[in-house]
C-alpha atoms as a PDB file:
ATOM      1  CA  UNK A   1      33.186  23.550   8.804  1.00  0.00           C
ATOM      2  CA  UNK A   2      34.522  21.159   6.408  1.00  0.00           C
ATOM      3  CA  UNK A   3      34.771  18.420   9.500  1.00  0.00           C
ATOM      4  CA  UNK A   4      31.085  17.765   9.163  1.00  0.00           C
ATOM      5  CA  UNK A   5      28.408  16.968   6.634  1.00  0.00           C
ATOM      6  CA  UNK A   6      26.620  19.061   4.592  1.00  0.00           C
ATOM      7  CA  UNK A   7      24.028  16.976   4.785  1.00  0.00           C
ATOM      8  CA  UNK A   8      22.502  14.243   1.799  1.00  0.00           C
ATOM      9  CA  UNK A   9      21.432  13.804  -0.337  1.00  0.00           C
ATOM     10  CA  UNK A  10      21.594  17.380  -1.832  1.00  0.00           C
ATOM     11  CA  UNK A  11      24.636  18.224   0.009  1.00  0.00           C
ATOM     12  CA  UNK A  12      26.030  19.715  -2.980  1.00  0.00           C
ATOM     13  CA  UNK A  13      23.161  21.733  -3.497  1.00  0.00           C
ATOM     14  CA  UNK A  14      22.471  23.075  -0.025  1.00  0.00           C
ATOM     15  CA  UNK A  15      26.857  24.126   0.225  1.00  0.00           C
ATOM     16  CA  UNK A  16      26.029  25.726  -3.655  1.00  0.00           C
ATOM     17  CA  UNK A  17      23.254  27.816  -1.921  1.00  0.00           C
ATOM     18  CA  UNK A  18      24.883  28.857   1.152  1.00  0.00           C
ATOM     19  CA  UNK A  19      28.449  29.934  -0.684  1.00  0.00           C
ATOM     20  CA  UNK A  20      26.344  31.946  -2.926  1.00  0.00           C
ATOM     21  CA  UNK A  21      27.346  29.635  -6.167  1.00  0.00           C
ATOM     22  CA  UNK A  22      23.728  30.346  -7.613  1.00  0.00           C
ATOM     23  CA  UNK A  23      20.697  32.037  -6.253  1.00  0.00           C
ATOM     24  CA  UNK A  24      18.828  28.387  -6.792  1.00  0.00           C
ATOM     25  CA  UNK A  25      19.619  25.064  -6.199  1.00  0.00           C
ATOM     26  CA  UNK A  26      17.215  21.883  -6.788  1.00  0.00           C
ATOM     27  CA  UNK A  27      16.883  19.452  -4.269  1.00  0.00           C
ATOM     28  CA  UNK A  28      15.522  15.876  -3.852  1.00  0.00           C
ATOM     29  CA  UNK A  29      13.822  14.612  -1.423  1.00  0.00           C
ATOM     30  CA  UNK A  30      13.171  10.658  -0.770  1.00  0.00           C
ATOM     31  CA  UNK A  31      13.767  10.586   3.483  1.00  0.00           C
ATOM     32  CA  UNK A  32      14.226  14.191   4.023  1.00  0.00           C
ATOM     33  CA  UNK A  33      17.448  15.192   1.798  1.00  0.00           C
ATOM     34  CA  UNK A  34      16.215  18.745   0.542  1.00  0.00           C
ATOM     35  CA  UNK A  35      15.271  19.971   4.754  1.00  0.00           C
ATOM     36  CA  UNK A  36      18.654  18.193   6.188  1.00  0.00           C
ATOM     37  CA  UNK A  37      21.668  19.509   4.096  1.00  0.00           C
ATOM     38  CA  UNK A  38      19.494  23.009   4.147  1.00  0.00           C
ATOM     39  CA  UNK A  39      19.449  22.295   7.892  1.00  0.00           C
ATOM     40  CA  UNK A  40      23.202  21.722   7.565  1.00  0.00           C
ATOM     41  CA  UNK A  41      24.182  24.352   5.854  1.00  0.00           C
ATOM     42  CA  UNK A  42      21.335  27.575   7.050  1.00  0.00           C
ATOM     43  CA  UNK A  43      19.515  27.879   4.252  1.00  0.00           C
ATOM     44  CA  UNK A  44      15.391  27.089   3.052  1.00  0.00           C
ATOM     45  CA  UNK A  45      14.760  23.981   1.617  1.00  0.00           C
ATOM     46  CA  UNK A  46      10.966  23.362   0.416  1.00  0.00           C
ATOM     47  CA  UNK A  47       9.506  19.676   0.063  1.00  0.00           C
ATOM     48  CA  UNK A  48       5.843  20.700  -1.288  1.00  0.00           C
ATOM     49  CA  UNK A  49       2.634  18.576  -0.871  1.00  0.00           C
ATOM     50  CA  UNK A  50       3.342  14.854  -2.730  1.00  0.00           C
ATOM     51  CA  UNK A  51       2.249  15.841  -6.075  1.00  0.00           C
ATOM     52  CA  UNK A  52       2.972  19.583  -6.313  1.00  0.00           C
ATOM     53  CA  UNK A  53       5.860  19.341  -8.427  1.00  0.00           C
ATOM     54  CA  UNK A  54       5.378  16.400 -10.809  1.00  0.00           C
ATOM     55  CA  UNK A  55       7.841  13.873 -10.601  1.00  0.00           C
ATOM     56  CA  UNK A  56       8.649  12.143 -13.814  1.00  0.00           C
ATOM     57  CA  UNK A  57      11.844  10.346 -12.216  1.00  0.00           C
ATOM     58  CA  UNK A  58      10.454   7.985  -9.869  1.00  0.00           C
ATOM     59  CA  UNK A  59       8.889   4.592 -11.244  1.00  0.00           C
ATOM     60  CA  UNK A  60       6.442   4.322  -8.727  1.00  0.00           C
ATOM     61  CA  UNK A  61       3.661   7.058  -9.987  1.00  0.00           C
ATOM     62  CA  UNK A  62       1.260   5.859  -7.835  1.00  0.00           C
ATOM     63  CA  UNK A  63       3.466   5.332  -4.459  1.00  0.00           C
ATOM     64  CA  UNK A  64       5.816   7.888  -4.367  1.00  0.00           C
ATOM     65  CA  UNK A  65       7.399   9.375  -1.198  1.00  0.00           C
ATOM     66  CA  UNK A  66      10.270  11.051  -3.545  1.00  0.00           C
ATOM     67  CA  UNK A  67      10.097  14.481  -4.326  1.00  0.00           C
ATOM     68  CA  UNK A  68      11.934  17.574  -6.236  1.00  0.00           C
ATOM     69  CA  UNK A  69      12.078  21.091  -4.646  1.00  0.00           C
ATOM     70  CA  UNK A  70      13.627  24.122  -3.786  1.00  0.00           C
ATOM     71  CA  UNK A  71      16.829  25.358  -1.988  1.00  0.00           C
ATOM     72  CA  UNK A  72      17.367  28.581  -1.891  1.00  0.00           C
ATOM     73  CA  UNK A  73      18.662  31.773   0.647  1.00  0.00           C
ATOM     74  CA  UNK A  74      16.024  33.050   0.864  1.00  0.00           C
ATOM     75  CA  UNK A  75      11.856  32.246   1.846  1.00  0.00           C
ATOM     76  CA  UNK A  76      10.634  34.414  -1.327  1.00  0.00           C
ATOM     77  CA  UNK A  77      13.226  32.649  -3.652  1.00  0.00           C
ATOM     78  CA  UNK A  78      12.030  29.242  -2.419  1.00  0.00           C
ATOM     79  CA  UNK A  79       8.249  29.910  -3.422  1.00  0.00           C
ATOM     80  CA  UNK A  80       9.252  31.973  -6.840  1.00  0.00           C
ATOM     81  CA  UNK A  81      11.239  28.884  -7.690  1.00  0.00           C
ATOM     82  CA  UNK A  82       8.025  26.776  -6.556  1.00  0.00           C
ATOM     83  CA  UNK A  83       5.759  28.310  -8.608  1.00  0.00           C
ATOM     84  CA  UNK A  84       7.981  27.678 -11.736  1.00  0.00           C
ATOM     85  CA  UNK A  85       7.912  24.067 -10.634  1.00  0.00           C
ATOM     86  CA  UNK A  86       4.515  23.076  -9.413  1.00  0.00           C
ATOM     87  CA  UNK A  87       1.924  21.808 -11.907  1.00  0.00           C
ATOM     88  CA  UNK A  88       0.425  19.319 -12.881  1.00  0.00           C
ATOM     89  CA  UNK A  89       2.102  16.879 -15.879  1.00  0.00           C
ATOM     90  CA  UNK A  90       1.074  13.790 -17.300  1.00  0.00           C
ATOM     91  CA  UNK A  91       3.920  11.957 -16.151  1.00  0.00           C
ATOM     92  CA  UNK A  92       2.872  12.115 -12.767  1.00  0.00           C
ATOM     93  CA  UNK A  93      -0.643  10.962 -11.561  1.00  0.00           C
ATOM     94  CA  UNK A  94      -0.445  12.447  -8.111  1.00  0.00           C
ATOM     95  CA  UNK A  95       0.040  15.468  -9.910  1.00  0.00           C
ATOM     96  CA  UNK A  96      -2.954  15.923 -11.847  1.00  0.00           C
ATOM     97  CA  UNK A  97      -6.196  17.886 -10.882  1.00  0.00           C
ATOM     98  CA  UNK A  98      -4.068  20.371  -7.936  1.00  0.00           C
ATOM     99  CA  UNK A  99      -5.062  23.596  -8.435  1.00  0.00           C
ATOM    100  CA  UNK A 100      -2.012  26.017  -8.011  1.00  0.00           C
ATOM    101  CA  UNK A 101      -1.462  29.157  -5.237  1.00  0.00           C
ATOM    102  CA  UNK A 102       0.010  31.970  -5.719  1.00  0.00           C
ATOM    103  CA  UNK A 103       3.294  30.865  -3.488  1.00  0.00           C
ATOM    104  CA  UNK A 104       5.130  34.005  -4.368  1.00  0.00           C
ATOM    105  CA  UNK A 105       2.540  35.760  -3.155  1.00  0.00           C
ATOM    106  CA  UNK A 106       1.748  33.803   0.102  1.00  0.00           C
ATOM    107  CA  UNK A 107       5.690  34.496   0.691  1.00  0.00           C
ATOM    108  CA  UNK A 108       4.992  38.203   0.736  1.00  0.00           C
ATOM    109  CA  UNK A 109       6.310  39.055   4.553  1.00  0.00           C
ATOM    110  CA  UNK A 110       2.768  41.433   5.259  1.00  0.00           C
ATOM    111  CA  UNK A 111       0.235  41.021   8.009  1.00  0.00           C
ATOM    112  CA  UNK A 112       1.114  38.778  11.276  1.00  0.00           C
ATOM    113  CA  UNK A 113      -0.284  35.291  12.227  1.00  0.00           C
ATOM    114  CA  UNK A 114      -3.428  36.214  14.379  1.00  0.00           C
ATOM    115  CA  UNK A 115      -5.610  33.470  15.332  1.00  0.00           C
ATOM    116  CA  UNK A 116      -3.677  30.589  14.017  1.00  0.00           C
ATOM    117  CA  UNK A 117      -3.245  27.809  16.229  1.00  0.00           C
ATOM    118  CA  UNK A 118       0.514  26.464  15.936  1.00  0.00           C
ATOM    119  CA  UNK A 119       1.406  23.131  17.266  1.00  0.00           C
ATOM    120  CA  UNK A 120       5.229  22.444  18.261  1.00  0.00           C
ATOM    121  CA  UNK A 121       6.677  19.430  18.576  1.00  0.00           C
ATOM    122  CA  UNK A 122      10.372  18.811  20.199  1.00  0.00           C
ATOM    123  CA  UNK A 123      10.569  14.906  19.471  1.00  0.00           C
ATOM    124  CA  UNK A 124       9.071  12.681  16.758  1.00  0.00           C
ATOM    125  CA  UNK A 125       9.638   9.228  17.384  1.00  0.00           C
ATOM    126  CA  UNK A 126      13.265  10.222  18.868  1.00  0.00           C
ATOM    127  CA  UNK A 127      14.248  10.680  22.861  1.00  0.00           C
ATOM    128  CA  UNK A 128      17.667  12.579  22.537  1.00  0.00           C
ATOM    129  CA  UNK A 129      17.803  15.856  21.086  1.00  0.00           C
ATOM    130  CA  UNK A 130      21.167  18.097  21.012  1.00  0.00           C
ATOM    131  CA  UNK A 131      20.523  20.590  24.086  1.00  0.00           C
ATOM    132  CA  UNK A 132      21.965  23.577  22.033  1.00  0.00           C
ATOM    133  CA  UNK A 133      19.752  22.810  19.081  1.00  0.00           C
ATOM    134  CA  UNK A 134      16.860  22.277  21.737  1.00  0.00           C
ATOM    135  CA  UNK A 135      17.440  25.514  22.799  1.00  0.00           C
ATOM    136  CA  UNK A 136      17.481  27.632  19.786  1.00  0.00           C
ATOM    137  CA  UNK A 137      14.607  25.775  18.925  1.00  0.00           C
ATOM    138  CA  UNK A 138      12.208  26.643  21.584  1.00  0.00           C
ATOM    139  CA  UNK A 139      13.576  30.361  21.583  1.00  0.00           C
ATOM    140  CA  UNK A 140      12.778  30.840  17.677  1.00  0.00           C
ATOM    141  CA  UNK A 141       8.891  29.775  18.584  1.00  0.00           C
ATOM    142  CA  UNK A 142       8.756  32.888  20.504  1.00  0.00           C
ATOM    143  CA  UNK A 143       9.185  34.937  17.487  1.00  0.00           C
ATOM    144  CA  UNK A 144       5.438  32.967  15.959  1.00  0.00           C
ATOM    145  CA  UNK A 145       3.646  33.754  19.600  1.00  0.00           C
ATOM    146  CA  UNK A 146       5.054  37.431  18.829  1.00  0.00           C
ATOM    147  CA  UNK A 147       3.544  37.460  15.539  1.00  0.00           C
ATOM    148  CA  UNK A 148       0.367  36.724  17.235  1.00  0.00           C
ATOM    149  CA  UNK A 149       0.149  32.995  16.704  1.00  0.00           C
ATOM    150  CA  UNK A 150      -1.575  30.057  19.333  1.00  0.00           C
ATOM    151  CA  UNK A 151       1.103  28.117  20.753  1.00  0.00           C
ATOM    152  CA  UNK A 152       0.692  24.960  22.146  1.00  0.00           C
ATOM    153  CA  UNK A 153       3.251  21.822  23.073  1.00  0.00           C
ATOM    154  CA  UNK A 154       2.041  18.655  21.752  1.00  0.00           C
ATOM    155  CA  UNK A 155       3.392  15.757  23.556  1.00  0.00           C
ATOM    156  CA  UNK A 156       0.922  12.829  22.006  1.00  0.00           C
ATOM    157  CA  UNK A 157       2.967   9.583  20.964  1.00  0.00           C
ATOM    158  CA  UNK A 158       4.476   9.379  17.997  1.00  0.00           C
ATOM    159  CA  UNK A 159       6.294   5.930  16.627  1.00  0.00           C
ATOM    160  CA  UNK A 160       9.234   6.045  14.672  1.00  0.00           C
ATOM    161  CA  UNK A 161       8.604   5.501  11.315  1.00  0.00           C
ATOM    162  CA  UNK A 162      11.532   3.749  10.291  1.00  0.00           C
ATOM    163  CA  UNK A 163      10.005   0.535  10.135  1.00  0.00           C
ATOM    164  CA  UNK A 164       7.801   1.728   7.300  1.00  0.00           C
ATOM    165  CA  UNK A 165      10.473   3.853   5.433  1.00  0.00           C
ATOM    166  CA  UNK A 166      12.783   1.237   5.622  1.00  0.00           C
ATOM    167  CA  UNK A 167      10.542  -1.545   3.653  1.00  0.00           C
ATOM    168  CA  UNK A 168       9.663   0.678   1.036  1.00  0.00           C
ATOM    169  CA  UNK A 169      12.664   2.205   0.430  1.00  0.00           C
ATOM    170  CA  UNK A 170      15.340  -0.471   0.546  1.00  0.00           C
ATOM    171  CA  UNK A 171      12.998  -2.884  -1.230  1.00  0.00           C
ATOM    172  CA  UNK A 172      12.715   0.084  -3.972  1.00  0.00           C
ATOM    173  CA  UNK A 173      16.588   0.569  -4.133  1.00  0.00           C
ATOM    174  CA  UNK A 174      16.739  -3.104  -4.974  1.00  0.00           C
ATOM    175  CA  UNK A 175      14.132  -3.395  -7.541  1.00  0.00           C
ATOM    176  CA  UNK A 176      16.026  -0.324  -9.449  1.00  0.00           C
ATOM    177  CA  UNK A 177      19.780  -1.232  -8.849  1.00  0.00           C
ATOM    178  CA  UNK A 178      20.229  -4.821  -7.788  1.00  0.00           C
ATOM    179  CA  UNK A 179      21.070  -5.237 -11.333  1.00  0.00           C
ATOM    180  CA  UNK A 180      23.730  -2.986 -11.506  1.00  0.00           C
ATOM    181  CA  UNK A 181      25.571  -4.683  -8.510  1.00  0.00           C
ATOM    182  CA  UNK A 182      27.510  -7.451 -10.576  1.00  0.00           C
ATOM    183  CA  UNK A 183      29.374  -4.804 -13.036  1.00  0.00           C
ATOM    184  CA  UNK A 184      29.471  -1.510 -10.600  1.00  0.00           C
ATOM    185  CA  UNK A 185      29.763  -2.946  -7.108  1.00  0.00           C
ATOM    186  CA  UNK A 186      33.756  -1.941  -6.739  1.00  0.00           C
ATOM    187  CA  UNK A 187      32.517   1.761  -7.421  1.00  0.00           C
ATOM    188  CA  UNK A 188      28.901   2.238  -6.050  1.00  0.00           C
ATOM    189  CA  UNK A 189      28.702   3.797  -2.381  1.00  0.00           C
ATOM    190  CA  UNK A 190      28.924   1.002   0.042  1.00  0.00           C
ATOM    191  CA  UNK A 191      25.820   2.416   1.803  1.00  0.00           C
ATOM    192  CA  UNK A 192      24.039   2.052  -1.088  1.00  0.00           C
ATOM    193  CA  UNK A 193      25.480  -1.322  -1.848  1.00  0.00           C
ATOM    194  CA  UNK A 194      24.560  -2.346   1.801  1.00  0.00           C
ATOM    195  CA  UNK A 195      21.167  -0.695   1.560  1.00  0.00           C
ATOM    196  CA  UNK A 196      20.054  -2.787  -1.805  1.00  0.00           C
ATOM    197  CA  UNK A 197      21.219  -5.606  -0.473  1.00  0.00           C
ATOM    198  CA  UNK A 198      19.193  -5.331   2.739  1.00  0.00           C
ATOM    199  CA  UNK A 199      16.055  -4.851   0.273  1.00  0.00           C
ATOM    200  CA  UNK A 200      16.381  -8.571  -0.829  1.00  0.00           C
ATOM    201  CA  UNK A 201      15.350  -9.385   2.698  1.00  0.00           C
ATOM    202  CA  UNK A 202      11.717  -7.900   2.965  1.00  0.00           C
ATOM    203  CA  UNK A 203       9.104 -10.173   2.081  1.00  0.00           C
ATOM    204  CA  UNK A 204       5.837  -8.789  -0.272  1.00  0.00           C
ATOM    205  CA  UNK A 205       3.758  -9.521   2.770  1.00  0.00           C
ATOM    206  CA  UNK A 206       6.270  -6.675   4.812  1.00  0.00           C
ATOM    207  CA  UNK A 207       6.212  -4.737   2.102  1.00  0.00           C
ATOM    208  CA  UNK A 208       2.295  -4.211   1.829  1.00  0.00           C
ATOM    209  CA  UNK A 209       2.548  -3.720   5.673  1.00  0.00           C
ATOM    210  CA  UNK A 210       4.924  -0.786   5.413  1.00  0.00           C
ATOM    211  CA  UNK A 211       2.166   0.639   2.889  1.00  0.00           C
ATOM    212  CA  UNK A 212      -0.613   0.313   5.043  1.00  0.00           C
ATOM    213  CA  UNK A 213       1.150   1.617   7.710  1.00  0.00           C
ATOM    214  CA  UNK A 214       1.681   4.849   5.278  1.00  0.00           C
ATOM    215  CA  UNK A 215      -1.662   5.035   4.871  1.00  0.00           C
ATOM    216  CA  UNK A 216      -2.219   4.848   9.047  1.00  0.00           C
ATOM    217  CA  UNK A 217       0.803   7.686   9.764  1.00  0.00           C
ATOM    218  CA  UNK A 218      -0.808   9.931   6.987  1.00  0.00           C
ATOM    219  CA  UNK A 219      -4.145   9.660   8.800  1.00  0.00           C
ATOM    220  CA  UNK A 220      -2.649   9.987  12.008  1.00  0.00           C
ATOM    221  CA  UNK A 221      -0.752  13.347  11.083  1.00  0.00           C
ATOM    222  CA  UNK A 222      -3.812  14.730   8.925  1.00  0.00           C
ATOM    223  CA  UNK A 223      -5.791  14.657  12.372  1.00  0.00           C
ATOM    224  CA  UNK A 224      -2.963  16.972  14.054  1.00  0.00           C
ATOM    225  CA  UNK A 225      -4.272  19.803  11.575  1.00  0.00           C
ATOM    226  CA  UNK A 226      -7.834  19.234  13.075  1.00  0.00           C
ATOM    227  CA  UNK A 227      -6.425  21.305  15.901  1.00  0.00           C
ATOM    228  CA  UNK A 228      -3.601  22.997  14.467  1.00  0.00           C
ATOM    229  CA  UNK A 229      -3.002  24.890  11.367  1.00  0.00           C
ATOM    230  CA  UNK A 230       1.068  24.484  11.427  1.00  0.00           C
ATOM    231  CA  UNK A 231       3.467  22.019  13.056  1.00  0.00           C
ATOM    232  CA  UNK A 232       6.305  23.096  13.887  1.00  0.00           C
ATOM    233  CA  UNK A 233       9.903  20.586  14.954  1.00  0.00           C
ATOM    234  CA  UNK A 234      13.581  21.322  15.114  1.00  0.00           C
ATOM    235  CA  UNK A 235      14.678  20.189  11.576  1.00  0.00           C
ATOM    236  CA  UNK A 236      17.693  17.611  13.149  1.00  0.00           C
ATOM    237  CA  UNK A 237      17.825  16.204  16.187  1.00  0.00           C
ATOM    238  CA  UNK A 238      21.456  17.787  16.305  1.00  0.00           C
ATOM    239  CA  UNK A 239      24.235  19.782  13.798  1.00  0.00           C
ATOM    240  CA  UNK A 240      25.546  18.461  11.476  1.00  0.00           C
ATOM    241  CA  UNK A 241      27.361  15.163  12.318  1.00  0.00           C
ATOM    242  CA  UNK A 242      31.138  14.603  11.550  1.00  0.00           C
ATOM    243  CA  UNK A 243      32.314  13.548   8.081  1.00  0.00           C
ATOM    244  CA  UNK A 244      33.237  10.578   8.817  1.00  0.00           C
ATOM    245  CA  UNK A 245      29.852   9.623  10.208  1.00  0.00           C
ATOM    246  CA  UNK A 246      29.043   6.106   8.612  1.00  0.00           C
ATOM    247  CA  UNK A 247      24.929   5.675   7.266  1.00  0.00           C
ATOM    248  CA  UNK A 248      24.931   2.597   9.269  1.00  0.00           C
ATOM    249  CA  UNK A 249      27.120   3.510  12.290  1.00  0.00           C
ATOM    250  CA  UNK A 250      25.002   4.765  15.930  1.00  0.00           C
ATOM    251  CA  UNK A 251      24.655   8.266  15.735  1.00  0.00           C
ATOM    252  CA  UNK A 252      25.729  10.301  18.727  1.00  0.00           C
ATOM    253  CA  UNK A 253      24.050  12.848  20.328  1.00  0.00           C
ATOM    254  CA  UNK A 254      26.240  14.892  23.328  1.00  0.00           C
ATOM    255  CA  UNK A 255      28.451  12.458  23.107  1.00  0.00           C
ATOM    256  CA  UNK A 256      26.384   9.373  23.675  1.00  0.00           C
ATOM    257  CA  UNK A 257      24.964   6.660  20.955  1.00  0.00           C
ATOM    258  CA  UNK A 258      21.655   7.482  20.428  1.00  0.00           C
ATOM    259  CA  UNK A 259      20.506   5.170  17.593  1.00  0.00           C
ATOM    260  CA  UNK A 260      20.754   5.095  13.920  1.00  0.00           C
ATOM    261  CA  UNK A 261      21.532   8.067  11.777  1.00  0.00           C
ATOM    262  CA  UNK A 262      17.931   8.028  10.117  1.00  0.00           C
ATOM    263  CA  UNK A 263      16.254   7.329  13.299  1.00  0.00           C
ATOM    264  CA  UNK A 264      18.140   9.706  15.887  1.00  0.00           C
ATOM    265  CA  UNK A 265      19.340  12.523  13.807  1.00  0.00           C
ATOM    266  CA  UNK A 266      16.594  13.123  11.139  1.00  0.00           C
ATOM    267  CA  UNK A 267      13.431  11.481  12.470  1.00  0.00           C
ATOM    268  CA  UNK A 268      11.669  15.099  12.128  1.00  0.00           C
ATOM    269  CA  UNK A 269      11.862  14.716   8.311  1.00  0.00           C
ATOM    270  CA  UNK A 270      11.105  11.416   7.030  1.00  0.00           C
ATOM    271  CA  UNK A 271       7.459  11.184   8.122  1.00  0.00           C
ATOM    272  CA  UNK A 272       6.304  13.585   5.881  1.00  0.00           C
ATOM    273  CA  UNK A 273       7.616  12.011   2.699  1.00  0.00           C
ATOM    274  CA  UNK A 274       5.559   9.354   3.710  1.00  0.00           C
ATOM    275  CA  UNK A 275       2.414  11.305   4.321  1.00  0.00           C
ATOM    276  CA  UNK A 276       3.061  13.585   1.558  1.00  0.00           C
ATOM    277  CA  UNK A 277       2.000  16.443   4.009  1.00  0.00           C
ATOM    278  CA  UNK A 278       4.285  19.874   3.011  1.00  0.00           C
ATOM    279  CA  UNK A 279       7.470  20.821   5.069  1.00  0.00           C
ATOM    280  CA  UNK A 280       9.732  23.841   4.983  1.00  0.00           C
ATOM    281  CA  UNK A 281      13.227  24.300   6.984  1.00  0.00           C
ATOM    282  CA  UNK A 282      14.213  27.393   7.893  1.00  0.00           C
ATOM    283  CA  UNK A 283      17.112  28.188  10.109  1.00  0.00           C
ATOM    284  CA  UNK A 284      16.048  29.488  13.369  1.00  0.00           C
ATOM    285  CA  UNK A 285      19.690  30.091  14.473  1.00  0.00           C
ATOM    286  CA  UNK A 286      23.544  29.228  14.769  1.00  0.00           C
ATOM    287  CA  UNK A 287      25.791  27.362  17.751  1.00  0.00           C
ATOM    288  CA  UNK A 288      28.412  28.596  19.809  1.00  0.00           C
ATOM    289  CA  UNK A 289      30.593  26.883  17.398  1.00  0.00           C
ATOM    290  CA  UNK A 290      29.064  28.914  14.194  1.00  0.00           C
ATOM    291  CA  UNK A 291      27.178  25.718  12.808  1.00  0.00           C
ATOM    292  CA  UNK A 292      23.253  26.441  11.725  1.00  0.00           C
ATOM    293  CA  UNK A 293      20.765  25.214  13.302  1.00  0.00           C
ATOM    294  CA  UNK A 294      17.075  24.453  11.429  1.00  0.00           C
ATOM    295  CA  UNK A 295      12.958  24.971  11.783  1.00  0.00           C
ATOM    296  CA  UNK A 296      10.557  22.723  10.073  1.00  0.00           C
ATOM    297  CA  UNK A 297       6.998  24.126   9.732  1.00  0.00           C
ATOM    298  CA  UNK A 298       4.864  21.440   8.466  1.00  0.00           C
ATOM    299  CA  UNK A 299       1.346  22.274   7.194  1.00  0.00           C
ATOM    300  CA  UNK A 300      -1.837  19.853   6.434  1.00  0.00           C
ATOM    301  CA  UNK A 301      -2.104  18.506   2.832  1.00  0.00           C
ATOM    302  CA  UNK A 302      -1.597  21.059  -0.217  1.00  0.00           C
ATOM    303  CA  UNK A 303      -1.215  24.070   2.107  1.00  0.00           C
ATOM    304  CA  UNK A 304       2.051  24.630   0.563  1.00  0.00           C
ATOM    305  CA  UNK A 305       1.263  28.520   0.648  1.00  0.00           C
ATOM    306  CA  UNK A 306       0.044  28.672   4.271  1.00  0.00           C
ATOM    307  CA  UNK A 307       3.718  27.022   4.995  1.00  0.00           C
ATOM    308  CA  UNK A 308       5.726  29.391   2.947  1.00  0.00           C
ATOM    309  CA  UNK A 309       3.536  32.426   4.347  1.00  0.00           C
ATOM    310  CA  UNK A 310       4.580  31.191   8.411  1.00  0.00           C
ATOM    311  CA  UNK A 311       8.121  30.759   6.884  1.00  0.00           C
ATOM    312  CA  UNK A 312       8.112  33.948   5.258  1.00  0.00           C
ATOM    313  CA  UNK A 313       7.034  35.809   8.474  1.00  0.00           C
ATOM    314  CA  UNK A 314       9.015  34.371  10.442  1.00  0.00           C
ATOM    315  CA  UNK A 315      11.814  35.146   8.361  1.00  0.00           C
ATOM    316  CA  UNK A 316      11.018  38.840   8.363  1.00  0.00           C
ATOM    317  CA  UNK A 317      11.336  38.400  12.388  1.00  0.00           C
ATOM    318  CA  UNK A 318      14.501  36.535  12.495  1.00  0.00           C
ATOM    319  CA  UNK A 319      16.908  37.244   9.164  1.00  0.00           C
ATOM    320  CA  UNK A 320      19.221  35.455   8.634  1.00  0.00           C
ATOM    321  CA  UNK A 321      20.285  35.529   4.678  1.00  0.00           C
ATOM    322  CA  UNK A 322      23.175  38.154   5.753  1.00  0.00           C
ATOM    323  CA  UNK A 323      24.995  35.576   7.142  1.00  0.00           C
ATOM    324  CA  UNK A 324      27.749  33.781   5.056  1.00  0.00           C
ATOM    325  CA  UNK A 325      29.907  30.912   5.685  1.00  0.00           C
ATOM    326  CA  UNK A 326      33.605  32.217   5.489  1.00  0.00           C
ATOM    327  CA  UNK A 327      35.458  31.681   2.270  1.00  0.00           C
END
């Protein structure tokens, strides 16, 4: 539906993927842009473990919550393409030391998911979630009990974790393109324009808040896996929003405001760029009105191939790589 989004950051990517451009498409990933145009657009989109697959692009080594990773058809594609990226390199510190999985073979549809304990989720830090979305949702979880899986609703409180995203990121966009706002301004996104600009505004005292409250949400979602194995959320809080949807404008949800686009429509995503913890969306199903509808299964840190092999099963239960957007 060319009315709506394809999602960002790696819109391009996700619409290459679906159309059947390329088998492969590289995403990245700084708030949740590799799961929300896959989301959009019903196909996989992998953000690994923080670390897994070196990043040599982002200045911050040491404080990274941007990553590269795959988007693909398929489950099996995603973790073939993930095992040509992962490794450690020098450029990255965060990547050195991780020993590497066989991800292609974890992806290997075999066996059923007996005995582990799956956590699901239906908000994160949001209150309105698209009933249709909702709905497909909570039916796709059946196919995981079928598979032999321990189901359980986890309703503990969860904050929003804008106001740590937003310090570290906006400050960050400043730091690396305030200086290109004199010469470029007339031609840069105005989100983006709007977005450094807002990054003047945090102090270095807010700043080192929003990092220690990284530090508290990654402890705080590390202790879910003390009594789960897998996670699982809707991907968006609702399909994909209009075109015209501004970054700053109230996004709505059946019809009525319900907040800002980060905070409303992808709060399931963001979180785990700051924990670094690894998340897969998968889509679990399409609306009345043909648009797809994503998964996220989000495992503790650097079980990247426990993620893909959930993803991979439940893939095998629920197909859906036949399915084509009309061309």
């Amino acid at each position: 539906n060319s009315e709506r989004t394809s999602g960002g950051s790696s819109g391009g990517a996700a619409v290459a993927a679906a159309c059947g451009l390329g088998p492969l498409a590289v995403g990245t990933d700084g708030g949740g842009s590799i799961r929300i145009p896959s989301a959009c657009c019903g196909v996989v989109g992998m953000k690994a473990t923080l670390g897994r697959v070196p990043n040599d692009h982002s200045p911050y080594g040491f404080s990274n919550l941007a990553y590269f990773g795959p988007m693909t058809r398929t489950v099996m594609d995603a973790a073939l393409m993930l095992d040509a990226m992962a490794g450690p390199h020098g450029s990255d510190p965060l990547s050195l030391g991780l020993e590497k999985p066989d991800f292609a073979g974890a992806a290997v549809p075999e066996g059923d998911l007996n005995g582990v304990r799956i956590a699901w989720r239906r908000h994160l830090g949001n209150e309105a979630v698209d009933a249709e979305t909702l709905g497909l949702f909570e039916d796709a979880i059946g196919a995981f009990e079928d598979l032999g899986a321990e189901l359980s609703l986890d309703e503990s409180p969860f904050a929003n974790c804008e106001a740590i995203w937003l310090p570290l990121t906006y400050s960050g966009w400043c730091h690396r393109f305030e200086k290109n706002l004199d010469e470029y301004r007339d031609v840069m996104d105005p989100s983006l324009v709007e977005s450094v600009e807002r990054g003047r505004g945090y102090s270095a005292v807010e700043v080192q808040a929003a990092l220690a409250g990284r530090t508290a949400l990654f402890r705080d979602v590390q202790g879910w896996f003390d009594h789960a194995d897998l996670v699982l959320t809707p991907t968006l809080a609702r399909p994909a929003v209009p075109i015209t949807q501004r970054a700053f404008d109230p996004v709505e949800i059946e019809g009525r405001p319900a907040g800002s686009l980060r905070g409303a429509w992808f709060p399931y995503t963001h979180p785990f760029n700051l924990t670094g913890h690894p998340a897969i969306t998968v889509p679990c199903g399409w609306t009345a009105d043909g648009l797809p509808v994503g998964l996220q299964i989000v495992g503790p840190w650097l079980a990247d191939d426990r993620v893909l092999r959930a993803a991979a099963l439940f893939e095998a239960a629920r197909p859906w790589a036949h399915r084509r957007p009309a061309l």
